[in-house]
N, C-alpha and C. Protein backbone atom coordinates (compact mmCIF):
# COMPACT_ATOMS: atom_id res chain seq x y z
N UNK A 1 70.98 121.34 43.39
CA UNK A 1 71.17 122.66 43.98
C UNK A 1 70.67 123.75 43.05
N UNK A 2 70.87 123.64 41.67
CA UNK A 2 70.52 124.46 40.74
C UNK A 2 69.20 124.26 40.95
N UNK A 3 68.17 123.26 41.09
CA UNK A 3 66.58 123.70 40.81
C UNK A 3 66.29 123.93 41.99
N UNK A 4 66.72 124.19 43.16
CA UNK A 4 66.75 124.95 44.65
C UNK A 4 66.91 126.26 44.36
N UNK A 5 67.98 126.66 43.41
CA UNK A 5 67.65 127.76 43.55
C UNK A 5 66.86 129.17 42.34
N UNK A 6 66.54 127.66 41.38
CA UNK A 6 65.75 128.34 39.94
C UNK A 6 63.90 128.30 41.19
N UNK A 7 63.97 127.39 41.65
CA UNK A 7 62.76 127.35 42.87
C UNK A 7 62.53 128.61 43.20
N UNK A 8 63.59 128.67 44.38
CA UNK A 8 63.54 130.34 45.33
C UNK A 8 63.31 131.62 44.28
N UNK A 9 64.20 131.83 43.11
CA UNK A 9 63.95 132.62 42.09
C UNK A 9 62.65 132.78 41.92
N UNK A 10 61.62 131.72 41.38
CA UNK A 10 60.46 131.57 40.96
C UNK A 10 59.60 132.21 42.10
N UNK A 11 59.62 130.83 43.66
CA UNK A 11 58.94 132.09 44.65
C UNK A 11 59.12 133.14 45.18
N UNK A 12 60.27 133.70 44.62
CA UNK A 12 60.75 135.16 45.39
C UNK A 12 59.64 136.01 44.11
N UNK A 13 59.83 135.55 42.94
CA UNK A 13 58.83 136.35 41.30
C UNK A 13 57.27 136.43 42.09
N UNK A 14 56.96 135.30 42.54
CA UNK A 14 55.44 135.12 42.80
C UNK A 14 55.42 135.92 44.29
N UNK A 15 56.36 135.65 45.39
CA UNK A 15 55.93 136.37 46.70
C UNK A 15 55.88 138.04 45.97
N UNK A 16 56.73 137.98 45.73
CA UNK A 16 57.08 139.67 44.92
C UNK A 16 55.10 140.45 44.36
N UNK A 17 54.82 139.06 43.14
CA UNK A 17 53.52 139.62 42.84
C UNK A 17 52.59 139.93 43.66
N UNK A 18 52.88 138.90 44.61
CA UNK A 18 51.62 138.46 45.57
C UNK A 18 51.73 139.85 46.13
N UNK A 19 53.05 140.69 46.89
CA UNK A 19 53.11 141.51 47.52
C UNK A 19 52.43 142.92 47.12
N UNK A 20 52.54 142.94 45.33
CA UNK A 20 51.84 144.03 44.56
C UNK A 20 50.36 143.91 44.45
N UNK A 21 50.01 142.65 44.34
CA UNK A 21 48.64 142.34 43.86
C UNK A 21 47.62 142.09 45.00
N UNK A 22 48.33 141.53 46.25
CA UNK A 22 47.28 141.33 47.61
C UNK A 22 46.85 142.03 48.39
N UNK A 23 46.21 142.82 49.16
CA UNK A 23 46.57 143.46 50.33
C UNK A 23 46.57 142.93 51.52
N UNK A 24 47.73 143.24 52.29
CA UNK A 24 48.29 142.28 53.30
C UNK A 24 49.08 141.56 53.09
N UNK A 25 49.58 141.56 51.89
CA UNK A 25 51.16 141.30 51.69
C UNK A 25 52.07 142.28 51.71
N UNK A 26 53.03 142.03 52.64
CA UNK A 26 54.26 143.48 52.45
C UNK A 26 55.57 143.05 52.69
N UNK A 27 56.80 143.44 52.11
CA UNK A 27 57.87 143.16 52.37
C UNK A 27 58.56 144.64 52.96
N UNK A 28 59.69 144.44 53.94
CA UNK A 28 60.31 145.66 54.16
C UNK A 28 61.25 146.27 53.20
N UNK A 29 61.90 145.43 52.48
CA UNK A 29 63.49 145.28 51.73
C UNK A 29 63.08 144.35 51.16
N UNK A 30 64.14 143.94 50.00
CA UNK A 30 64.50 143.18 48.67
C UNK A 30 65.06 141.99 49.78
N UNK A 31 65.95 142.02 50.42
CA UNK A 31 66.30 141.27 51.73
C UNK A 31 65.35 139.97 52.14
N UNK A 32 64.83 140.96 52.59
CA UNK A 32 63.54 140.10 53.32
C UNK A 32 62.83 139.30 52.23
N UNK A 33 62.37 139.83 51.38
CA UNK A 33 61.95 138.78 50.19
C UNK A 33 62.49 137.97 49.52
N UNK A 34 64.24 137.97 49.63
CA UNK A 34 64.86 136.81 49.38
C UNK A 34 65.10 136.21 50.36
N UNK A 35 65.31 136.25 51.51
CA UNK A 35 64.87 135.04 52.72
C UNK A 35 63.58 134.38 52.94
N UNK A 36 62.21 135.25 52.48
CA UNK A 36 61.32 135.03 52.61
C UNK A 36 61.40 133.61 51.24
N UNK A 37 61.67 133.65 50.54
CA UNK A 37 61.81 132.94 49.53
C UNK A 37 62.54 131.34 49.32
N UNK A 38 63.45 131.93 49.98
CA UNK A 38 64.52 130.42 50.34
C UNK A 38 63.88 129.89 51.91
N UNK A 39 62.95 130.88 52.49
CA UNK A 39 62.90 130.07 54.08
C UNK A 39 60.97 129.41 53.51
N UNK A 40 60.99 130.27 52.78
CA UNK A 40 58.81 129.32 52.51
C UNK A 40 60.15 127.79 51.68
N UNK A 41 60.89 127.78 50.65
CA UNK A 41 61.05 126.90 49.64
C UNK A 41 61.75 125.45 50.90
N UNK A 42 62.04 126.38 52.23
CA UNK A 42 62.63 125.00 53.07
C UNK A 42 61.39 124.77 54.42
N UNK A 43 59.95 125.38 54.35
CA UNK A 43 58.89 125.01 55.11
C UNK A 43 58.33 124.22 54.08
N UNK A 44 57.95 124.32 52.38
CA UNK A 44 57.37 123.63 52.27
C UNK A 44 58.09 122.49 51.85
N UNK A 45 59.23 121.98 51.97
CA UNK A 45 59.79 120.62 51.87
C UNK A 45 59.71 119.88 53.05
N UNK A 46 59.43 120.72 53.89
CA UNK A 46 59.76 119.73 55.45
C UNK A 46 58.45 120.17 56.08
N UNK A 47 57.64 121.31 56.31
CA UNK A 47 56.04 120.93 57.35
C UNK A 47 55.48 120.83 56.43
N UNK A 48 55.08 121.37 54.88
CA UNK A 48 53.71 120.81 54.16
C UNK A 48 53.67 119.60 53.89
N UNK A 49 54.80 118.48 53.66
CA UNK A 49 54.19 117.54 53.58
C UNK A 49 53.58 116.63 54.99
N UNK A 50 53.99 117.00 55.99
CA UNK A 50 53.14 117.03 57.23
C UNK A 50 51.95 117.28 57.45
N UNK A 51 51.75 118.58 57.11
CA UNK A 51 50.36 119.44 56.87
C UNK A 51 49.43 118.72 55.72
N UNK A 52 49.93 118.09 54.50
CA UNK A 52 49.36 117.45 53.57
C UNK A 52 48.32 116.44 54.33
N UNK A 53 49.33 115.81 54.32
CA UNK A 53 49.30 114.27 55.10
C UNK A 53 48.24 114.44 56.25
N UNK A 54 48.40 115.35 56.91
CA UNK A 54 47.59 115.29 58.33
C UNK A 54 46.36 115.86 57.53
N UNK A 55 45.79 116.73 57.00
CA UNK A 55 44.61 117.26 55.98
C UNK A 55 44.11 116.45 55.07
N UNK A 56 44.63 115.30 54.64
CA UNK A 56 44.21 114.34 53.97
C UNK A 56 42.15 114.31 53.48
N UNK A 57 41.74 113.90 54.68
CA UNK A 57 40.22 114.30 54.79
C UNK A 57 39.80 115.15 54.39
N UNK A 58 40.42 116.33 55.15
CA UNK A 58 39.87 117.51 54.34
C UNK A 58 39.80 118.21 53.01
N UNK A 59 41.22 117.50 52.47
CA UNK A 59 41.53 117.60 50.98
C UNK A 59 40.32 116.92 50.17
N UNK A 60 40.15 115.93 50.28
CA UNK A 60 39.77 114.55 49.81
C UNK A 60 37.91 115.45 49.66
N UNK A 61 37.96 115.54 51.09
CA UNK A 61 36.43 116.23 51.23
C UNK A 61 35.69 117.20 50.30
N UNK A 62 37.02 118.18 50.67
CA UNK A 62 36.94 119.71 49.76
C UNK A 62 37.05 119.69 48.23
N UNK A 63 37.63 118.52 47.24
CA UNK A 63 38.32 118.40 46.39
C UNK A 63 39.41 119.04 46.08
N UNK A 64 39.98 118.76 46.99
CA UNK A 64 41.14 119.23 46.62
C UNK A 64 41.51 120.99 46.78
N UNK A 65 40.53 121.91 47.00
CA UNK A 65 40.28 123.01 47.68
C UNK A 65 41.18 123.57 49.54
N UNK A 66 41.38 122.56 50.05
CA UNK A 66 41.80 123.04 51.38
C UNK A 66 43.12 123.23 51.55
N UNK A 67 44.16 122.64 49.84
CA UNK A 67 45.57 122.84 49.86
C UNK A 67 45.47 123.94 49.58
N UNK A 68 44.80 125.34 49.06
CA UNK A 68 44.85 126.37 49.64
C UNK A 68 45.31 127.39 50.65
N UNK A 69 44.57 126.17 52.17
CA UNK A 69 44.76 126.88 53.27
C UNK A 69 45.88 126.34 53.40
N UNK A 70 46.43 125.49 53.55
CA UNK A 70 47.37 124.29 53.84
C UNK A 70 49.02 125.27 53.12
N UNK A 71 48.72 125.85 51.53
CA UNK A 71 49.67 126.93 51.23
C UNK A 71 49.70 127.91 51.79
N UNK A 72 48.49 128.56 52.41
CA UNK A 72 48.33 129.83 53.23
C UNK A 72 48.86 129.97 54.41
N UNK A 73 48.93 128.31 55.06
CA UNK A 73 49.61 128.44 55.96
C UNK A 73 51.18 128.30 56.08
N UNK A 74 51.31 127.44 55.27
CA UNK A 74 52.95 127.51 55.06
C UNK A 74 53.36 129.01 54.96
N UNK A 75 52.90 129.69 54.11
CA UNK A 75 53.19 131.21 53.85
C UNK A 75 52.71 131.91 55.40
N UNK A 76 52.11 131.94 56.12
CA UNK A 76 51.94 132.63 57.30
C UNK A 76 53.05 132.15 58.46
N UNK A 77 53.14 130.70 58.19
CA UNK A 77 54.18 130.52 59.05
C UNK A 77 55.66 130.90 58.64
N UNK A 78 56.23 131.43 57.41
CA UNK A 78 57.17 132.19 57.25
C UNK A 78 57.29 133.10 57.32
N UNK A 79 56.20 134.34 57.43
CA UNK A 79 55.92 135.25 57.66
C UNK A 79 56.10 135.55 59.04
N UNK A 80 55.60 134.38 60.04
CA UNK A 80 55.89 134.55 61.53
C UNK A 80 57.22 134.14 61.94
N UNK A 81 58.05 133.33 61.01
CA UNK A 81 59.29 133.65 61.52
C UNK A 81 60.61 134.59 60.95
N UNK A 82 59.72 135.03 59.69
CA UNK A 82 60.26 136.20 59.27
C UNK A 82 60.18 137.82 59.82
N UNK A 83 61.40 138.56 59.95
CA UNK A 83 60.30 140.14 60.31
C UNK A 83 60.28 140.54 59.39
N UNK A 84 60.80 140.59 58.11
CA UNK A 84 60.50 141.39 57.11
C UNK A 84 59.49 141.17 56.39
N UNK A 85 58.49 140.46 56.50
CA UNK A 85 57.63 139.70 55.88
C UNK A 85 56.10 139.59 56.41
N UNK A 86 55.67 139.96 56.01
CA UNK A 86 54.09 140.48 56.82
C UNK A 86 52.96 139.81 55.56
N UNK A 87 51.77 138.87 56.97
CA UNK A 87 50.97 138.69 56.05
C UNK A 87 49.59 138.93 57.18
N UNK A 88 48.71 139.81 56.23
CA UNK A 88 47.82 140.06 57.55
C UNK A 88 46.21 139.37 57.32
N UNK A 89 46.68 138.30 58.12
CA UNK A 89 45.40 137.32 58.17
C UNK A 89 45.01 135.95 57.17
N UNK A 90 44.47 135.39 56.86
CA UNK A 90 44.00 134.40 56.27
C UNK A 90 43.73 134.74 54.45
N UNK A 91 43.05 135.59 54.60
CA UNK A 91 42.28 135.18 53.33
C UNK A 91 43.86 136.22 52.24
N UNK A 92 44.54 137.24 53.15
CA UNK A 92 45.60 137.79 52.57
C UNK A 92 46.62 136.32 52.04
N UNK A 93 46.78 135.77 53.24
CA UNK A 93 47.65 134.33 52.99
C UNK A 93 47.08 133.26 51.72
N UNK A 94 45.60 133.73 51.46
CA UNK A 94 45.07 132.67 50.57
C UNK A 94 44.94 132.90 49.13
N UNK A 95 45.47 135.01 49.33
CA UNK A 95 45.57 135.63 47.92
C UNK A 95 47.20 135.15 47.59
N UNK A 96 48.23 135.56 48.70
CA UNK A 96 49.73 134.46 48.28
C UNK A 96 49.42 133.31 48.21
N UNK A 97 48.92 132.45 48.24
CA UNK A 97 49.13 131.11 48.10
C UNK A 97 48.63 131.25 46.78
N UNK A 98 47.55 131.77 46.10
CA UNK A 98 47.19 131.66 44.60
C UNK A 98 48.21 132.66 43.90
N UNK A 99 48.31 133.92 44.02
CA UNK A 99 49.40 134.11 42.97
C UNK A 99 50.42 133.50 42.91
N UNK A 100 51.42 133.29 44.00
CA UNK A 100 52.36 132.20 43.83
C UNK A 100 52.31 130.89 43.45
N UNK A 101 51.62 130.06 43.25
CA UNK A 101 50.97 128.92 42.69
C UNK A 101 50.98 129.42 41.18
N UNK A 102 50.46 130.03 40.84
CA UNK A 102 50.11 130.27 39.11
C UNK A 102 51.48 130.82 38.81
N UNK A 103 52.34 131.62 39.72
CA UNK A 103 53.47 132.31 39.19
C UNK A 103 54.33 130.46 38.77
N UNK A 104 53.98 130.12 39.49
CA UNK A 104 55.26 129.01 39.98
C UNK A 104 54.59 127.75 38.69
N UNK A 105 53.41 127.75 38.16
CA UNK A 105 52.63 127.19 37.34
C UNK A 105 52.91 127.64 35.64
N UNK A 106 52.90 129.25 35.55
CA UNK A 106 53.31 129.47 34.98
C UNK A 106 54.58 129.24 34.18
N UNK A 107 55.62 129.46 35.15
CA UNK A 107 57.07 129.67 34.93
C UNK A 107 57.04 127.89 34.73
N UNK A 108 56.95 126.76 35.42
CA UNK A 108 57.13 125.44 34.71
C UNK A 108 56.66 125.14 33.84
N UNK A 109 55.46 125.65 32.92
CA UNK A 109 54.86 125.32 32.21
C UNK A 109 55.60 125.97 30.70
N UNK A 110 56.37 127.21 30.83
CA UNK A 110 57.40 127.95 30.02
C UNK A 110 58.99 127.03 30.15
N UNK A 111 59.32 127.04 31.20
CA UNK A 111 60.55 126.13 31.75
C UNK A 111 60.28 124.65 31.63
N UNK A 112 60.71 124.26 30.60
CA UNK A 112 60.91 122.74 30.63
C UNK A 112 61.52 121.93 31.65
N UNK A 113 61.50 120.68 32.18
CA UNK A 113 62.54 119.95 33.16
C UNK A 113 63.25 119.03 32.05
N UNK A 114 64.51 119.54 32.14
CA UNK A 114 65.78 118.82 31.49
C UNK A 114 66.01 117.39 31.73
N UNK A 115 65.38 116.89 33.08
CA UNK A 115 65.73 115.98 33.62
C UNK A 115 65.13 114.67 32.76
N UNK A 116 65.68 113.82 31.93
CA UNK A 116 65.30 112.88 31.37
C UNK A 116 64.55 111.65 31.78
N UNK A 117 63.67 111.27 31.17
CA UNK A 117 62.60 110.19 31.50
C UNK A 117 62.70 109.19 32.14
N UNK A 118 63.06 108.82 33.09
CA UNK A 118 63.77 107.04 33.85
C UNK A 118 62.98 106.53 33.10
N UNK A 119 63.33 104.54 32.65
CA UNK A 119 62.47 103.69 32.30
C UNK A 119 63.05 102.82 33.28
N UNK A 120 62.16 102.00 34.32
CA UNK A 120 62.72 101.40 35.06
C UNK A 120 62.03 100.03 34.89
């Protein structure tokens, strides 16, 4: 539960940047960007790996390039079931999907995982 919600923390930091740094990212309220945050951290546990899986080819094709869109869309589709949360169009969705990625890259790469090594 704790790295659920050191998670949401992290993408609420990165939606937050994304919102300063993109255009076509906007939040209404602080609100909205913490739902926006906990509702992308429970799309991408349950449709991206759907979306993965079904893109396979295209991943494979692109090198690895089309999980991009594949983040862009996860983020647009929270956006559409969010109202506070606005993303206008594609390539806006493809500037959140990269700052949040590096935010979220960043911050693990500073943040160690505590969680000890299995040897099985």
């Amino acid at each position: 539960m704790i790295r659920f919600i050191l998670q949401a923390v992290v993408t609420a930091l990165g939606l937050w940047l994304s919102a300063y740094l993109v255009p076509g990212v906007e939040f209404l309220s602080t609100g909205s960007l913490i739902a926006a945050a906990v509702l992308l951290g429970l799309v991408n546990a349950v449709v991206r790996p759907v979306l993965t899986f079904v893109t396979f080819p295209l991943t494979v094709i692109t090198f690895g390039l089309f999980l991009l869109v594949v983040n862009a869309a996860t983020i647009g589709l929270t956006a559409m079931f969010l109202g506070g949360f606005v993303v206008d169009g594609l390539w806006a969705g493809v500037g959140a999907a990269i700052v949040t990625g590096i935010v979220s890259f960043l911050v693990g790469w500073i943040v160690p995982d505590n969680q000890p090594a299995r040897r099985d």
